[in-house]
C-alpha atoms as a PDB file:
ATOM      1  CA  UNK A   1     -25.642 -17.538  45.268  1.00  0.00           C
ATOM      2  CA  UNK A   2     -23.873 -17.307  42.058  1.00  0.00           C
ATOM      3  CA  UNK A   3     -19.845 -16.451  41.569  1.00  0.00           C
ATOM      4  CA  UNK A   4     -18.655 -14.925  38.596  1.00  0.00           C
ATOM      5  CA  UNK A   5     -15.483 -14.000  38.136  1.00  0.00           C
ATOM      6  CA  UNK A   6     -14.204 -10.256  37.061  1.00  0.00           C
ATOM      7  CA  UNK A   7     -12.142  -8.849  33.717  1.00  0.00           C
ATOM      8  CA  UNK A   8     -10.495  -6.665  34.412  1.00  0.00           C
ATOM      9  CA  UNK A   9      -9.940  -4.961  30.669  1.00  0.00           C
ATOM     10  CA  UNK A  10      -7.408  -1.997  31.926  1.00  0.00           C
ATOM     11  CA  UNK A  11      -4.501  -4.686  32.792  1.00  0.00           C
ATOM     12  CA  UNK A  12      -4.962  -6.860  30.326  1.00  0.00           C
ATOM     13  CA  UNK A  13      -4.567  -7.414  25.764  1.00  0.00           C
ATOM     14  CA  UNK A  14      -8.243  -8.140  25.001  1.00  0.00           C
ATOM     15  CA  UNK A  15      -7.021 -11.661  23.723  1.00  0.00           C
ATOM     16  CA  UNK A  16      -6.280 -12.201  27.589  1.00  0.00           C
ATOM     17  CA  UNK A  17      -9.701 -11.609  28.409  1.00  0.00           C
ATOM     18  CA  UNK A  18     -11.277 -13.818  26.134  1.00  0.00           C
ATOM     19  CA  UNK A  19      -8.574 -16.686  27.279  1.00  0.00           C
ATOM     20  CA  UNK A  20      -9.207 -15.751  31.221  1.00  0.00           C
ATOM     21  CA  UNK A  21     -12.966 -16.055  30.327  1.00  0.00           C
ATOM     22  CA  UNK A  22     -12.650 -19.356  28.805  1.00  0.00           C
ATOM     23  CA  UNK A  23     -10.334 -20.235  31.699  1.00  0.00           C
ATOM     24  CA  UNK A  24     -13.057 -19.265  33.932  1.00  0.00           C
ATOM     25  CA  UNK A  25     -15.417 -21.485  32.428  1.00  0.00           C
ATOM     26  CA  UNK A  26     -13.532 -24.134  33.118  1.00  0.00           C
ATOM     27  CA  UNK A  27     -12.839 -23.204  36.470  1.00  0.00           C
ATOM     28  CA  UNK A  28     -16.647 -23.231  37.357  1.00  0.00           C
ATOM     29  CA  UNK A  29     -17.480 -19.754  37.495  1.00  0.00           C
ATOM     30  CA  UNK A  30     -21.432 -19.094  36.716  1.00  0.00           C
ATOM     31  CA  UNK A  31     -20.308 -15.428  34.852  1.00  0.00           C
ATOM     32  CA  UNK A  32     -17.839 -13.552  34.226  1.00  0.00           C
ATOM     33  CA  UNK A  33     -18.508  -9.202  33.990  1.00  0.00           C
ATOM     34  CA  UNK A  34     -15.773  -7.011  32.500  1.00  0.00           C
ATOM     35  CA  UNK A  35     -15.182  -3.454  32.594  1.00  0.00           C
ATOM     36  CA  UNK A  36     -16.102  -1.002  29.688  1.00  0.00           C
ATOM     37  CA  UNK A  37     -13.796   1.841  29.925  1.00  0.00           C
ATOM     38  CA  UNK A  38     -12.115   4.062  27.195  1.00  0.00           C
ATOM     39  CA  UNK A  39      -9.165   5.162  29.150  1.00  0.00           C
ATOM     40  CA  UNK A  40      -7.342   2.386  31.968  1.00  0.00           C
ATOM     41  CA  UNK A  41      -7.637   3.798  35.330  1.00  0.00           C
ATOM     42  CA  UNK A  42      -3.544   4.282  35.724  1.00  0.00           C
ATOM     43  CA  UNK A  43      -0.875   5.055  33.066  1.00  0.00           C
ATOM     44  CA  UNK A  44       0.619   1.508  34.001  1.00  0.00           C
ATOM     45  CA  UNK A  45      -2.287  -0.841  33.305  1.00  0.00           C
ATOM     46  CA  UNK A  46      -1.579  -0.105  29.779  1.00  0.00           C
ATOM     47  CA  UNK A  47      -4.681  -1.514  28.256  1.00  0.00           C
ATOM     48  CA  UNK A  48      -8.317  -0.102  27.601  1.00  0.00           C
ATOM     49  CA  UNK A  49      -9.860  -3.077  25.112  1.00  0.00           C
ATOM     50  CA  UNK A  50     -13.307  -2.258  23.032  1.00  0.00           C
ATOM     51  CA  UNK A  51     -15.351  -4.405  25.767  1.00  0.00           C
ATOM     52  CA  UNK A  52     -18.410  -5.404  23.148  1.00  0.00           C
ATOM     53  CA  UNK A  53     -16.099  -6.676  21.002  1.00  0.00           C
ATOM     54  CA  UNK A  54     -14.168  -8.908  23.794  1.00  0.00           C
ATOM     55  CA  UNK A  55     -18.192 -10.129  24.872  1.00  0.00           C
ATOM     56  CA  UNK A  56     -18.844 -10.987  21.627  1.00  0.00           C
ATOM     57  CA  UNK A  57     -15.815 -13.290  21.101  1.00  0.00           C
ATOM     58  CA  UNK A  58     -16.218 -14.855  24.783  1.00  0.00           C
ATOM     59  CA  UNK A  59     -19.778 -15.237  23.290  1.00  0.00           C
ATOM     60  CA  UNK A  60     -17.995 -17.246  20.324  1.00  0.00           C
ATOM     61  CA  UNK A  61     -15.924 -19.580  22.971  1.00  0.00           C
ATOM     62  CA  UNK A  62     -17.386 -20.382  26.099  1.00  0.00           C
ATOM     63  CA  UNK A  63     -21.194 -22.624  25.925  1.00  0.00           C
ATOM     64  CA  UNK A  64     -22.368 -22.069  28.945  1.00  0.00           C
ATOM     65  CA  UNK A  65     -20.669 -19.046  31.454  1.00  0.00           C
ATOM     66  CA  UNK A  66     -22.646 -16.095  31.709  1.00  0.00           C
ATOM     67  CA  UNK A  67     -21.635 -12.694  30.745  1.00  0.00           C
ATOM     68  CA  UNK A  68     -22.187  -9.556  31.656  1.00  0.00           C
ATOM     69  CA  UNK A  69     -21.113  -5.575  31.587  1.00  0.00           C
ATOM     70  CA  UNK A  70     -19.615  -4.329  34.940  1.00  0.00           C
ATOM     71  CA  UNK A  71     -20.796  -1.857  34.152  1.00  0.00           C
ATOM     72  CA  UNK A  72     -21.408   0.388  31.028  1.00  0.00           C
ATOM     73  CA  UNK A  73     -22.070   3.769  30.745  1.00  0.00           C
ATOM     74  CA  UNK A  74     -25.418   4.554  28.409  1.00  0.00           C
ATOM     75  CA  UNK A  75     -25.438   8.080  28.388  1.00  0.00           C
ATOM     76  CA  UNK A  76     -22.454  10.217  26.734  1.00  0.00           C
ATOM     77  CA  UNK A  77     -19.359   8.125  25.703  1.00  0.00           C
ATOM     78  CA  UNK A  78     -22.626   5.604  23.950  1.00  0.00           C
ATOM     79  CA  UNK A  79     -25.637   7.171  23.011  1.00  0.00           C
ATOM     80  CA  UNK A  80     -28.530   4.648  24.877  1.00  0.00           C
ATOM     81  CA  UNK A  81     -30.095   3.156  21.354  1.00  0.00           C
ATOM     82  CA  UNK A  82     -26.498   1.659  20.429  1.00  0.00           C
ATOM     83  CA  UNK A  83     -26.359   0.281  23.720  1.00  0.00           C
ATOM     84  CA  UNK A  84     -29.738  -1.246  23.277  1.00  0.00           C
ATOM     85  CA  UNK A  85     -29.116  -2.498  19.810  1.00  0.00           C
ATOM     86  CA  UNK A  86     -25.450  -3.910  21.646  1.00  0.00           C
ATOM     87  CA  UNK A  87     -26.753  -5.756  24.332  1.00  0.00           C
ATOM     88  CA  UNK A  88     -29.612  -7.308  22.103  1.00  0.00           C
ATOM     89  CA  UNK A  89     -27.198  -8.896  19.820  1.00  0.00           C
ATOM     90  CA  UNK A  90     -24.763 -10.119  22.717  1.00  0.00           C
ATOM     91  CA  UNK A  91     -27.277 -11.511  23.821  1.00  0.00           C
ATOM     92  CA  UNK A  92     -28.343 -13.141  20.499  1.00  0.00           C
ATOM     93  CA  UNK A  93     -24.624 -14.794  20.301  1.00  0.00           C
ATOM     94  CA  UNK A  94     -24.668 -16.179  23.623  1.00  0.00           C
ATOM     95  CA  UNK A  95     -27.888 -17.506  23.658  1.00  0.00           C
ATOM     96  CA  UNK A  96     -29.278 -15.692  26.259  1.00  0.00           C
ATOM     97  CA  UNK A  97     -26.842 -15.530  28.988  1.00  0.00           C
ATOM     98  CA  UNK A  98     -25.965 -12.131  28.844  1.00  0.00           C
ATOM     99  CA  UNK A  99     -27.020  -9.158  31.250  1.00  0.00           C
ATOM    100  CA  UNK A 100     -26.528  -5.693  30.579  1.00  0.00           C
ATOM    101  CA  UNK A 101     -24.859  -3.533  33.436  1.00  0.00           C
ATOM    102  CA  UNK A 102     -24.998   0.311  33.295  1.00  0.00           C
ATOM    103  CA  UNK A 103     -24.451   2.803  35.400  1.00  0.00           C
ATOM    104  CA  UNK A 104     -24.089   6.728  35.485  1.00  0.00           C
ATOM    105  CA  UNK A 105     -20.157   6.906  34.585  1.00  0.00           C
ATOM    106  CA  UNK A 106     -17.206   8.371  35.100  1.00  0.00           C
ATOM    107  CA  UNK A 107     -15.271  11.530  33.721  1.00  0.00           C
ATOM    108  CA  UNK A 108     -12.289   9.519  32.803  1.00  0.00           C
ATOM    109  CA  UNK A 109     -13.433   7.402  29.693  1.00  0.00           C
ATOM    110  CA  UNK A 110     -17.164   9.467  29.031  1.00  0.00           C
ATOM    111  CA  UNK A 111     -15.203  12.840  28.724  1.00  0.00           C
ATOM    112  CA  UNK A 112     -13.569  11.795  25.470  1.00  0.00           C
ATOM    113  CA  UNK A 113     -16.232  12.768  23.055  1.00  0.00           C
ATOM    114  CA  UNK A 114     -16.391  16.070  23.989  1.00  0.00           C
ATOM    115  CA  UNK A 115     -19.644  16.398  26.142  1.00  0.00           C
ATOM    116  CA  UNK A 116     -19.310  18.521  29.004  1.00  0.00           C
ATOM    117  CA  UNK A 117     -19.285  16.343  32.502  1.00  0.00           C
ATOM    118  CA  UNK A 118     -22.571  16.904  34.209  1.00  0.00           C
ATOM    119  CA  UNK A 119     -23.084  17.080  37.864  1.00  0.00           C
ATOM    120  CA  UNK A 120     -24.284  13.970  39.675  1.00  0.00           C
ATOM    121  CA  UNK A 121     -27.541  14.740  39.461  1.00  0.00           C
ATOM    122  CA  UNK A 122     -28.080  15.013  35.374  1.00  0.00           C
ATOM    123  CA  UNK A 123     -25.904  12.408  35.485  1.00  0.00           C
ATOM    124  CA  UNK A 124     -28.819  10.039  37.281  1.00  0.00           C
ATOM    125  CA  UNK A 125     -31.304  11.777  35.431  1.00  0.00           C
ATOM    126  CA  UNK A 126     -30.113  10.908  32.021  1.00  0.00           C
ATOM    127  CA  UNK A 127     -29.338   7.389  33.348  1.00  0.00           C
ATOM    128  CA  UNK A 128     -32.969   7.077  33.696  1.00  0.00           C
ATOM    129  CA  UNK A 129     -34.079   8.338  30.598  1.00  0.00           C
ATOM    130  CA  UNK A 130     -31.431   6.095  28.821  1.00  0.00           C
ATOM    131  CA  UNK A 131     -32.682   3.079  30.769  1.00  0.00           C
ATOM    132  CA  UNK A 132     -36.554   4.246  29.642  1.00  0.00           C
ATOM    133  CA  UNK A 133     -34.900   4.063  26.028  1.00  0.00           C
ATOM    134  CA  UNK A 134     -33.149   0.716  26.084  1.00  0.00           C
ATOM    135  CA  UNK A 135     -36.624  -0.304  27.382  1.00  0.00           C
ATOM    136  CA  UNK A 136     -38.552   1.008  24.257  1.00  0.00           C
ATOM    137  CA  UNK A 137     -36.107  -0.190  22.164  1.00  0.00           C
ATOM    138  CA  UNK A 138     -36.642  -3.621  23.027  1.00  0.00           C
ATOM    139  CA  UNK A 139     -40.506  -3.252  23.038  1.00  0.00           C
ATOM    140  CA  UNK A 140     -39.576  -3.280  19.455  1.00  0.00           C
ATOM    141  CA  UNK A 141     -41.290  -1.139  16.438  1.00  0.00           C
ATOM    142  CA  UNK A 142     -39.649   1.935  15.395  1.00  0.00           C
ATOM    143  CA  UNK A 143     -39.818   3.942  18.461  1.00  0.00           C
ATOM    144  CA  UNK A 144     -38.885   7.986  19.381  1.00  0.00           C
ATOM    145  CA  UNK A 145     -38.433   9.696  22.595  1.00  0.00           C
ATOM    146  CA  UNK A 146     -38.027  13.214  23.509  1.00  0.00           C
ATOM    147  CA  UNK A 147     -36.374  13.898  26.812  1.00  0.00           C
ATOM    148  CA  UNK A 148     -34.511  16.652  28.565  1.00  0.00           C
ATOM    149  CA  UNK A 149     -31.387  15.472  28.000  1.00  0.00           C
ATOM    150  CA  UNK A 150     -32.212  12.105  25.514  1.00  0.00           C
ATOM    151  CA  UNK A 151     -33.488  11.628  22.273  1.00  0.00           C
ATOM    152  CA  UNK A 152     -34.459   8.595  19.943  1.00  0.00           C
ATOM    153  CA  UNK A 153     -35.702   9.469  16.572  1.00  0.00           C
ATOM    154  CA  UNK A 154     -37.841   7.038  14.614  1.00  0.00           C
ATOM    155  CA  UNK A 155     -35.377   4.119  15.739  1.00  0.00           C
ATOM    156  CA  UNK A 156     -36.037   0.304  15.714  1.00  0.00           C
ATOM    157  CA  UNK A 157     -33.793  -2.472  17.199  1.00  0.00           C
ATOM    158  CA  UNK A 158     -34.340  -5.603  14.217  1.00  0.00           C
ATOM    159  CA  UNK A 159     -32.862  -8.156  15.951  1.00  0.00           C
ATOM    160  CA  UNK A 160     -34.275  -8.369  19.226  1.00  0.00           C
ATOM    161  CA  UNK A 161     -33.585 -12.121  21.839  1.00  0.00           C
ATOM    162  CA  UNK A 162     -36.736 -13.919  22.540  1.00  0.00           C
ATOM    163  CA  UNK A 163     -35.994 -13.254  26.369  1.00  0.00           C
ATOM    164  CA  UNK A 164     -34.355  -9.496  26.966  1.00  0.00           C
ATOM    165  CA  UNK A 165     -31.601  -9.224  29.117  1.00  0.00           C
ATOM    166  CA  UNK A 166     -32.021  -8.320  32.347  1.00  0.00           C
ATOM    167  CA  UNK A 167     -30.507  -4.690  33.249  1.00  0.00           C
ATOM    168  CA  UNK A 168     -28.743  -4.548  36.344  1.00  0.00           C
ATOM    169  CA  UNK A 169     -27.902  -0.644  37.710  1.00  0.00           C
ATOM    170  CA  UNK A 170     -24.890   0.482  39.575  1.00  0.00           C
ATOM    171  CA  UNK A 171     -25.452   2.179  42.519  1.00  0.00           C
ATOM    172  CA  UNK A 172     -22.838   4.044  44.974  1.00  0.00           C
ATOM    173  CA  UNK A 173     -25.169   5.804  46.771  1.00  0.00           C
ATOM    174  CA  UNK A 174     -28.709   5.121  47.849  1.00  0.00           C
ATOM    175  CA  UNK A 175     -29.995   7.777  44.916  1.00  0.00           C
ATOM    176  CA  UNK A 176     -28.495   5.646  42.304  1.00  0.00           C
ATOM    177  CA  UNK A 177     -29.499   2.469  44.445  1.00  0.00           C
ATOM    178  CA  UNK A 178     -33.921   3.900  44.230  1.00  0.00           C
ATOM    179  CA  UNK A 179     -32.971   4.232  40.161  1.00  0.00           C
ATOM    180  CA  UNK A 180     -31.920   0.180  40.075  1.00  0.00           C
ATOM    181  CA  UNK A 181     -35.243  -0.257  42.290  1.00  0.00           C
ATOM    182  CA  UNK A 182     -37.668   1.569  39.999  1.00  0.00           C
ATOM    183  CA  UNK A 183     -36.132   1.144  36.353  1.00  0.00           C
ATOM    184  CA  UNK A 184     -33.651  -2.039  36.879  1.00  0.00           C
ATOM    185  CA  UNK A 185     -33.634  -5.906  37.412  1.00  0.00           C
ATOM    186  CA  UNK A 186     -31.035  -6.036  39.539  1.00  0.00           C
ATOM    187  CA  UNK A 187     -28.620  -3.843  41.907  1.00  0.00           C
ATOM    188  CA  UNK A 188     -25.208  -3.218  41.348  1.00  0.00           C
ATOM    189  CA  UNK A 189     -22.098  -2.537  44.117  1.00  0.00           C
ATOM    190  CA  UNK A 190     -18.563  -2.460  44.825  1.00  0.00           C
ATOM    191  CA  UNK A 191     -18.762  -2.561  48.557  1.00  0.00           C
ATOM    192  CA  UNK A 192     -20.715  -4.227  51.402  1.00  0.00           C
ATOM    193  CA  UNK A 193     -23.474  -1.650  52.100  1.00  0.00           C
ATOM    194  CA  UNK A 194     -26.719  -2.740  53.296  1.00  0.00           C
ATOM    195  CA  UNK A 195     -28.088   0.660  53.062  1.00  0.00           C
ATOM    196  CA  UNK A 196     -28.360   0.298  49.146  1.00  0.00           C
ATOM    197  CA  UNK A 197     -30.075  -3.031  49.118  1.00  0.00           C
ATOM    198  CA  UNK A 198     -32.251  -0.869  51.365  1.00  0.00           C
ATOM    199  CA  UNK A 199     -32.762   1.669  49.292  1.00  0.00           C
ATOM    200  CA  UNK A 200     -33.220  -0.662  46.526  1.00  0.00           C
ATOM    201  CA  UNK A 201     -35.813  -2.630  47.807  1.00  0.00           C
ATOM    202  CA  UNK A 202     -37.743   0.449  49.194  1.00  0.00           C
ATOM    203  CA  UNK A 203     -38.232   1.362  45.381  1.00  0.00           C
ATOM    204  CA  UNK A 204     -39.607  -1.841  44.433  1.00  0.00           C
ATOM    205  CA  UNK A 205     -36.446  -3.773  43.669  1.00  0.00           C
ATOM    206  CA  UNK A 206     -36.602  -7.514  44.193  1.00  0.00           C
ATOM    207  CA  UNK A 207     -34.219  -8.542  41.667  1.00  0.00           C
ATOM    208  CA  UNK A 208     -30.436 -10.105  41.852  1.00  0.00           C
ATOM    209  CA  UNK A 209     -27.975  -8.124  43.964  1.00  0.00           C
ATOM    210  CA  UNK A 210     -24.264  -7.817  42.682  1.00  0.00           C
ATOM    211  CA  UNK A 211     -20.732  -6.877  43.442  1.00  0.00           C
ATOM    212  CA  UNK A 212     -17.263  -7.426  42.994  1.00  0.00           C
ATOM    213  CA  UNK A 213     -15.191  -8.861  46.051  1.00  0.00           C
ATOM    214  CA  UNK A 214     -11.884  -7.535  46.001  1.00  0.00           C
ATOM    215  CA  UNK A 215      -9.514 -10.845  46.620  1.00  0.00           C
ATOM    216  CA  UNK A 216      -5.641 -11.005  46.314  1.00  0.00           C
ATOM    217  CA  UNK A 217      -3.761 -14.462  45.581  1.00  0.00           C
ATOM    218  CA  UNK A 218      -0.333 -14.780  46.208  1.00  0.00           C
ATOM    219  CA  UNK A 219       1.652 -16.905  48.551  1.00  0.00           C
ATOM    220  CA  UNK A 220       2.468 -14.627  50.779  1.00  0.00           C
ATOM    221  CA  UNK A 221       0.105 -11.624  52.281  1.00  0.00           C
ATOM    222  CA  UNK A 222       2.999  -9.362  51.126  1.00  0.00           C
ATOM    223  CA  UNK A 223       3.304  -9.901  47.660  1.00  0.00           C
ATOM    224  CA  UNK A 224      -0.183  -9.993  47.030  1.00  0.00           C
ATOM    225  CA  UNK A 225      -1.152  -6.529  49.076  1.00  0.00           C
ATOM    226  CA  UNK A 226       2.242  -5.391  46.601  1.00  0.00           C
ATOM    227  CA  UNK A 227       0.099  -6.934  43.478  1.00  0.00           C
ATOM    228  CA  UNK A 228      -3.092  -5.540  44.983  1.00  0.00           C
ATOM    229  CA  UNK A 229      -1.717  -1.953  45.036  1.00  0.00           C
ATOM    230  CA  UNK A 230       0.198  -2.241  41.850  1.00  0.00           C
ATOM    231  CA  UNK A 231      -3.450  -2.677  40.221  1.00  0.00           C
ATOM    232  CA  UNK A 232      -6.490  -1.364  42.317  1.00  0.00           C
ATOM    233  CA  UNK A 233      -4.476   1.281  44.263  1.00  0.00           C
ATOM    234  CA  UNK A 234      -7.087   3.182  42.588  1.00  0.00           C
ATOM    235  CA  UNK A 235      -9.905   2.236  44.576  1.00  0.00           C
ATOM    236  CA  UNK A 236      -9.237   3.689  48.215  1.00  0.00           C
ATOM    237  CA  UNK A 237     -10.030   7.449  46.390  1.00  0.00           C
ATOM    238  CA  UNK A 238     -13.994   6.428  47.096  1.00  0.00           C
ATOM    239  CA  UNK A 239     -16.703   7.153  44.278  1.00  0.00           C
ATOM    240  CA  UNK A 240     -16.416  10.764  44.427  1.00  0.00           C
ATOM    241  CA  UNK A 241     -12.992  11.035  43.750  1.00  0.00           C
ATOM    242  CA  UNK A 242     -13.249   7.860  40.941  1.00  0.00           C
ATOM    243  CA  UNK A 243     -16.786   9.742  38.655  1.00  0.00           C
ATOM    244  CA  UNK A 244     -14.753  13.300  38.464  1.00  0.00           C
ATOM    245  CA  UNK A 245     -10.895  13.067  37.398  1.00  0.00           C
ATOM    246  CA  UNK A 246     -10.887  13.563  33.925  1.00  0.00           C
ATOM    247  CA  UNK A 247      -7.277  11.381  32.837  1.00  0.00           C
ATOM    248  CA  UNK A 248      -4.783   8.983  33.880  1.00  0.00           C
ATOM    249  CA  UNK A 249      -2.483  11.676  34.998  1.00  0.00           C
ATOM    250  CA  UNK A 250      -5.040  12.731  37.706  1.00  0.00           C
ATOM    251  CA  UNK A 251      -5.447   9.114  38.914  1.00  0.00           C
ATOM    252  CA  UNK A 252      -1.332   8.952  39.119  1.00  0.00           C
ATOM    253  CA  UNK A 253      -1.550  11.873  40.995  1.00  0.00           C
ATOM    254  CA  UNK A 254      -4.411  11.178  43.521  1.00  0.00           C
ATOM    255  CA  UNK A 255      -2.845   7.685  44.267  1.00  0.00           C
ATOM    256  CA  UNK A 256       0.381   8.667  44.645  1.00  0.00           C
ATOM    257  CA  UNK A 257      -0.213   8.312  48.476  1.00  0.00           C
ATOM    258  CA  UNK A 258      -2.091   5.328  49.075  1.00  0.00           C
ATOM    259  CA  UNK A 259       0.154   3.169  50.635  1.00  0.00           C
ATOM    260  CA  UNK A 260       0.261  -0.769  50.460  1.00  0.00           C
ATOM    261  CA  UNK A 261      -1.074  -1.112  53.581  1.00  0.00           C
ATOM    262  CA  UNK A 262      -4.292   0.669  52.755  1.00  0.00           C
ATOM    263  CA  UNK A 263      -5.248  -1.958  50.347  1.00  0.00           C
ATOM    264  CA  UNK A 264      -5.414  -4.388  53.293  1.00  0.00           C
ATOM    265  CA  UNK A 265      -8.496  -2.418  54.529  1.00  0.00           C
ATOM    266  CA  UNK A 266     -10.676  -3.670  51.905  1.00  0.00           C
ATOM    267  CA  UNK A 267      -8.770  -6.565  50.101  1.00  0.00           C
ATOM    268  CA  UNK A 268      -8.941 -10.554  51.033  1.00  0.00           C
ATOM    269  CA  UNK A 269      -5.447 -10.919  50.907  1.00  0.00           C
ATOM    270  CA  UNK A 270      -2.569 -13.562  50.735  1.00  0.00           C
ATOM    271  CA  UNK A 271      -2.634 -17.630  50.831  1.00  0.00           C
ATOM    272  CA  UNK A 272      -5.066 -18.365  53.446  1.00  0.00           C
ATOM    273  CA  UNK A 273      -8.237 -19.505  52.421  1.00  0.00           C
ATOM    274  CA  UNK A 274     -10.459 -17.956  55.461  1.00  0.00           C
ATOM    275  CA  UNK A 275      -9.511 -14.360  54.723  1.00  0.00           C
ATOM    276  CA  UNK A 276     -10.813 -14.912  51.203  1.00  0.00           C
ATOM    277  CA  UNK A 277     -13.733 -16.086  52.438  1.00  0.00           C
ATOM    278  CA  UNK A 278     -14.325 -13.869  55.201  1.00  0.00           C
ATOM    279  CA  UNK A 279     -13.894 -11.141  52.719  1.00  0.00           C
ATOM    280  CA  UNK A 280     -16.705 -12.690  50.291  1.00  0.00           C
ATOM    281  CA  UNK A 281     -18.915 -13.372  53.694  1.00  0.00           C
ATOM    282  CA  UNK A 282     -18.646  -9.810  54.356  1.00  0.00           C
ATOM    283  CA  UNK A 283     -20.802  -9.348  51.097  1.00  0.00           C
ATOM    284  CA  UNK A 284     -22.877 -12.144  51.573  1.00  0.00           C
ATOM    285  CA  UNK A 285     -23.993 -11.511  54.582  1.00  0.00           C
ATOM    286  CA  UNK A 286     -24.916  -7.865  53.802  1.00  0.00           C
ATOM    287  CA  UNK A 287     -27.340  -9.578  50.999  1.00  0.00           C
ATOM    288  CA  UNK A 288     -26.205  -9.531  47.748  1.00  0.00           C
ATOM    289  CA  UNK A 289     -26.444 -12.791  45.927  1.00  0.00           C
ATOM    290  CA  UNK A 290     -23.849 -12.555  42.572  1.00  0.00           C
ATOM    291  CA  UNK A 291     -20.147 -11.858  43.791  1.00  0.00           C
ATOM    292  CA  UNK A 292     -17.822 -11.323  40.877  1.00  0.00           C
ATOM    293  CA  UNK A 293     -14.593 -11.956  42.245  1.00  0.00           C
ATOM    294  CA  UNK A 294     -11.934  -9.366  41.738  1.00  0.00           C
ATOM    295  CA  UNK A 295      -8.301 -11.518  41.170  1.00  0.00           C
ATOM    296  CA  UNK A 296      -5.549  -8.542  42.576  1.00  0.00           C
ATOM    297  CA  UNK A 297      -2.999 -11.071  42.646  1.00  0.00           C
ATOM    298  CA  UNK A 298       0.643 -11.289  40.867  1.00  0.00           C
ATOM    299  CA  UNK A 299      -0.598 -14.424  39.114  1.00  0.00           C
ATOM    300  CA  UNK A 300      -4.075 -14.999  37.609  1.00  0.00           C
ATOM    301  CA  UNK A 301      -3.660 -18.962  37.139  1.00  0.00           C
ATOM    302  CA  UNK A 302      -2.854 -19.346  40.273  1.00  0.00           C
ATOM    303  CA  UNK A 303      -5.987 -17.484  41.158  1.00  0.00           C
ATOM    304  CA  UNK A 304      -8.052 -20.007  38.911  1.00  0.00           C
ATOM    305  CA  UNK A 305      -5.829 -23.150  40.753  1.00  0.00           C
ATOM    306  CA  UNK A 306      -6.850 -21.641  43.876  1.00  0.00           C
ATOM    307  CA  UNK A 307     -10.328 -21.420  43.217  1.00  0.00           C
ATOM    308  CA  UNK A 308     -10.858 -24.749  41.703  1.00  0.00           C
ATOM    309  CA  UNK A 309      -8.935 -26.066  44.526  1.00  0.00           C
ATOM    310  CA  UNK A 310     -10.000 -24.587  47.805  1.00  0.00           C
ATOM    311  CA  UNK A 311     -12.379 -21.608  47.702  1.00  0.00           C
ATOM    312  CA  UNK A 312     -15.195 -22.580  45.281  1.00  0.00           C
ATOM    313  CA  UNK A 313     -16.573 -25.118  47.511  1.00  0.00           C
ATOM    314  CA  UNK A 314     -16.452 -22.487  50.604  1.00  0.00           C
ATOM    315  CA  UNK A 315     -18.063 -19.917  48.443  1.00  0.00           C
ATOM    316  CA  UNK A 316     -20.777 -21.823  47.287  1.00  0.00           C
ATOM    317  CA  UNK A 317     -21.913 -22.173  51.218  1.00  0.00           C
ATOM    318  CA  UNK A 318     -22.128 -19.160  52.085  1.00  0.00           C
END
């Protein structure tokens, strides 16, 4: 069991991020994964940092976290042979301890270049070819490929890590979860399904298992389900609802009902210690191995006080 801790890029400068990363270092977290957006989820978070460029100066600070993409998009927004040539040098600066994340995307930051949004389906299929690139790529040579929907032309990644990455695929479904099974090294999640790990090992997966466990810290349940909706009232509107809104506007629109006390359905939240860690258990126990904890709360030090102080320990055991 690992426990990384999550950056969350929409609510925060991208000097935060490097300092929260450091800060998590310290703290005793094995990785830290931040999100690679163009647009914030919600008008209010306010903030949408270039993620590469916050990895590469975490890369610059920390000696010994790891670091990873939670996750990346490698098929409109980035074409897949910059994200190869991307991850290979990240992981060139941090000596190895970085993995590469991906997953199919969403309308809101991969509209922006002016592709049309596909349907789910050509979105997994060009996932695959773009993780069948990344792969050639870092083969090394100059390499083309000519798919249906991706092409490489006489490219060649120069600066290639002695050990590649590994590439660990998101999966909301158990369609996306077979892709992480066939053409991944790991699985990707944001909730406690068993039925992807399922799916994922049915396709040959055996690889780490990932996801982020939604936790709010705040001294009173209260003000940290009020923190908890203030930044993640986002993520009651489900997978389907998150991959096809196009803007922020849409997102301040379609959340406009969630209530406080929906966020209580899926966050730890509050001052006690056991519902933090019955809400990381709940993952745990379903089988995935690398929890990225999500901090919801009003106060991220007090998150990183908290962990240090009581949950690490109770974490580790599970």
């Amino acid at each position: 069991m690992q426990i990384g801790f999550k950056l969350f890029a929409e609510a925060h400068t991208p000097q935060e991020m490097v300092r929260q990363a450091v800060r998590a270092e310290e703290a005793g977290f094995d990785f830290v994964e931040i999100s690679d957006h163009y647009h914030p989820w919600l008008e209010s978070h306010g903030h949408s940092g270039f993620a590469w460029s916050i990895l590469a100066a975490i890369a610059m600070r920390t000696e010994r976290i790891g670091l990873a993409t939670g996750v990346t998009c490698p098929t409109i927004r980035y074409h897949p042979a910059i994200i190869a040539q991307a991850a290979a040098t990240t992981a060139l600066l941090s000596d190895g301890r970085f993995t590469l994340g991906v997953g199919s995307g969403e309308q809101l930051s991969e509209h922006v270049t002016g592709h049309p949004w596909p349907v789910v389906g050509v979105r997994h299929a060009m996932l695959r070819e773009a993780l069948e690139i990344i792969r050639l790529l870092w083969s090394g040579g100059y390499r083309t490929y000519r798919g249906a929907h991706l092409s490489v032309e006489d490219a060649r990644v120069f600066d290639l890590p002695e050990t590649l990455p590994d590439i660990v695929v998101a999966a909301g479904g158990p369609k996306a979860a077979r892709i992480a099974g066939e053409l991944g090294d790991g699985l990707f999640a944001t909730e406690p399904r068993t039925d992807l790990i399922d799916a994922y090992t049915a396709a040959g997966g055996t690889g780490s298992r990932w996801a982020e466990v939604p936790l709010a810290y705040a001294g009173t349940v209260d003000a940290a389900l009020d923190s908890a909706h203030r930044l993640f009232r986002f993520g009651p509107t489900g997978w389907k609802i998150q991959a096809e809104l196009p803007n922020v506007r849409n997102f301040e629109a379609a959340t406009a009902f969630v209530r406080r006390e929906d966020m209580a359905d899926a966050f730890g939240a509050g001052p006690d210690v056991e519902t933090h860690v019955a809400t990381a258990k709940g993952f745990a126990d379903a089988g995935y191995d690398r929890l990225a904890l999500i901090s919801a709360g009003p106060d991220v030090e007090e998150f990183f006080a908290f962990y240090e102080g009581e949950l690490a320990g109770r974490l580790r055991a599970l």
